[in-house]
C-alpha atoms as a PDB file:
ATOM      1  CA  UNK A   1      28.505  25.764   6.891  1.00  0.00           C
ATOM      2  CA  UNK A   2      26.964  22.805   8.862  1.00  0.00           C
ATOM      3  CA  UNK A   3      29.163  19.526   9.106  1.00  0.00           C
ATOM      4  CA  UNK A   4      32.175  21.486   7.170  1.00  0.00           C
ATOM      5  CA  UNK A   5      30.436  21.296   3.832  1.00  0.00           C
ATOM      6  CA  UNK A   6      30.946  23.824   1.516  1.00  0.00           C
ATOM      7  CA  UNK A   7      28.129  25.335   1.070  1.00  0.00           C
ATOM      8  CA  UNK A   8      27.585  24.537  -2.639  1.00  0.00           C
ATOM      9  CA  UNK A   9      28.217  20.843  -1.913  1.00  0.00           C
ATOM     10  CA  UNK A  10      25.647  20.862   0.923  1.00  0.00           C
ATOM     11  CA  UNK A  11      22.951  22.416  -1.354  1.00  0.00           C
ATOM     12  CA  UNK A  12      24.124  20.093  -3.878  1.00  0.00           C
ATOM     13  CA  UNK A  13      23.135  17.211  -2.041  1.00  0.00           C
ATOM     14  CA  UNK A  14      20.050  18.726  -0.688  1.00  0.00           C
ATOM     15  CA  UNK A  15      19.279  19.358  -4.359  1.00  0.00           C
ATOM     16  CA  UNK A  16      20.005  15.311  -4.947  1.00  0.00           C
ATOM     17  CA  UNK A  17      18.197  14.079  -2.199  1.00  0.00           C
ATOM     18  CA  UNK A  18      15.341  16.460  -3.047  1.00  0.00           C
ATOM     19  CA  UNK A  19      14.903  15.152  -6.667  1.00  0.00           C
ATOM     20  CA  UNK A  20      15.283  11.191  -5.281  1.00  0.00           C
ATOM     21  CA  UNK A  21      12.048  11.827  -2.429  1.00  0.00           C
ATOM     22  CA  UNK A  22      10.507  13.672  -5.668  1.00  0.00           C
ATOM     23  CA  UNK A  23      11.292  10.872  -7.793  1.00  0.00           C
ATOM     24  CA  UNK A  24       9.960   8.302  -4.916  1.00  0.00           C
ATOM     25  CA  UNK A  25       7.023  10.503  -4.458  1.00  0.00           C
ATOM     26  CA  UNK A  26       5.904  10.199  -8.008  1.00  0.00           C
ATOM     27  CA  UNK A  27       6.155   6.000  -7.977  1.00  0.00           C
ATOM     28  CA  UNK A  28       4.134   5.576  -4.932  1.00  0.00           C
ATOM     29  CA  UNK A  29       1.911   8.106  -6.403  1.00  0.00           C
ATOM     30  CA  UNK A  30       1.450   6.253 -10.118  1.00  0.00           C
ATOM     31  CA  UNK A  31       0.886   2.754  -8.021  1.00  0.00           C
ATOM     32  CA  UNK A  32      -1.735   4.115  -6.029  1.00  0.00           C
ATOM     33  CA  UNK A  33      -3.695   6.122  -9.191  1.00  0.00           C
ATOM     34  CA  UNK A  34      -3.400   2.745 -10.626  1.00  0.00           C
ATOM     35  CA  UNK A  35      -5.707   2.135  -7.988  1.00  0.00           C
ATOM     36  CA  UNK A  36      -9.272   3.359  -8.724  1.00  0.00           C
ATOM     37  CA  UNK A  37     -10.444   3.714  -5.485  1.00  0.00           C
ATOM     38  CA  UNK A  38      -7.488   5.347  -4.389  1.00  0.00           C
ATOM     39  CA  UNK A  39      -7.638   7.291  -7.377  1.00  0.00           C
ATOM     40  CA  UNK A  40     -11.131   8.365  -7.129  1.00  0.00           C
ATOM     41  CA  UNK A  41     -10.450   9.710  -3.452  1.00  0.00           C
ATOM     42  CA  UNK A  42      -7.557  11.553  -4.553  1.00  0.00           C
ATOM     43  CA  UNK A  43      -9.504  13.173  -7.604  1.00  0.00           C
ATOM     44  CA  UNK A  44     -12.264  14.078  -5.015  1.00  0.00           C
ATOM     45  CA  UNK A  45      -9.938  16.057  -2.779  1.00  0.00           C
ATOM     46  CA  UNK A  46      -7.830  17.523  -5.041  1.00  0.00           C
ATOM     47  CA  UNK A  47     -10.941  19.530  -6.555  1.00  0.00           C
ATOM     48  CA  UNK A  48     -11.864  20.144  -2.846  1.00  0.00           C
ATOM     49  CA  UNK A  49      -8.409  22.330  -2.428  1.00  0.00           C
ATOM     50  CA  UNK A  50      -8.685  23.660  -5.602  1.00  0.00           C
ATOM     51  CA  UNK A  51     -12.564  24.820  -5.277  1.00  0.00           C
ATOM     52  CA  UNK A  52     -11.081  26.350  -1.405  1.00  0.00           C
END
């Protein structure tokens, strides 16, 4: 195991620092759709990947 974690409790705090940059994601992303422009551009390219 890297840094003599047990492997569970490294996961485990992979897991934990996953969800917190998911969490963080997800309140930078509701500021900016609170932005129209912003929100407009990111409406525009997300039916660009989807139509890809």
């Amino acid at each position: 195991s890297l840094c003599g974690l047990p492997l569970d409790q490294q996961a485990a705090t992979g897991l934990i620092k996953d969800s917190l940059a998911r969490k963080e994601a997800d309140q930078i992303l509701d500021k900016m759709l609170d932005d129209p422009q912003f929100r407009q551009t990111f409406l525009d390219k997300a039916r660009e990947l989807i139509q890809s």
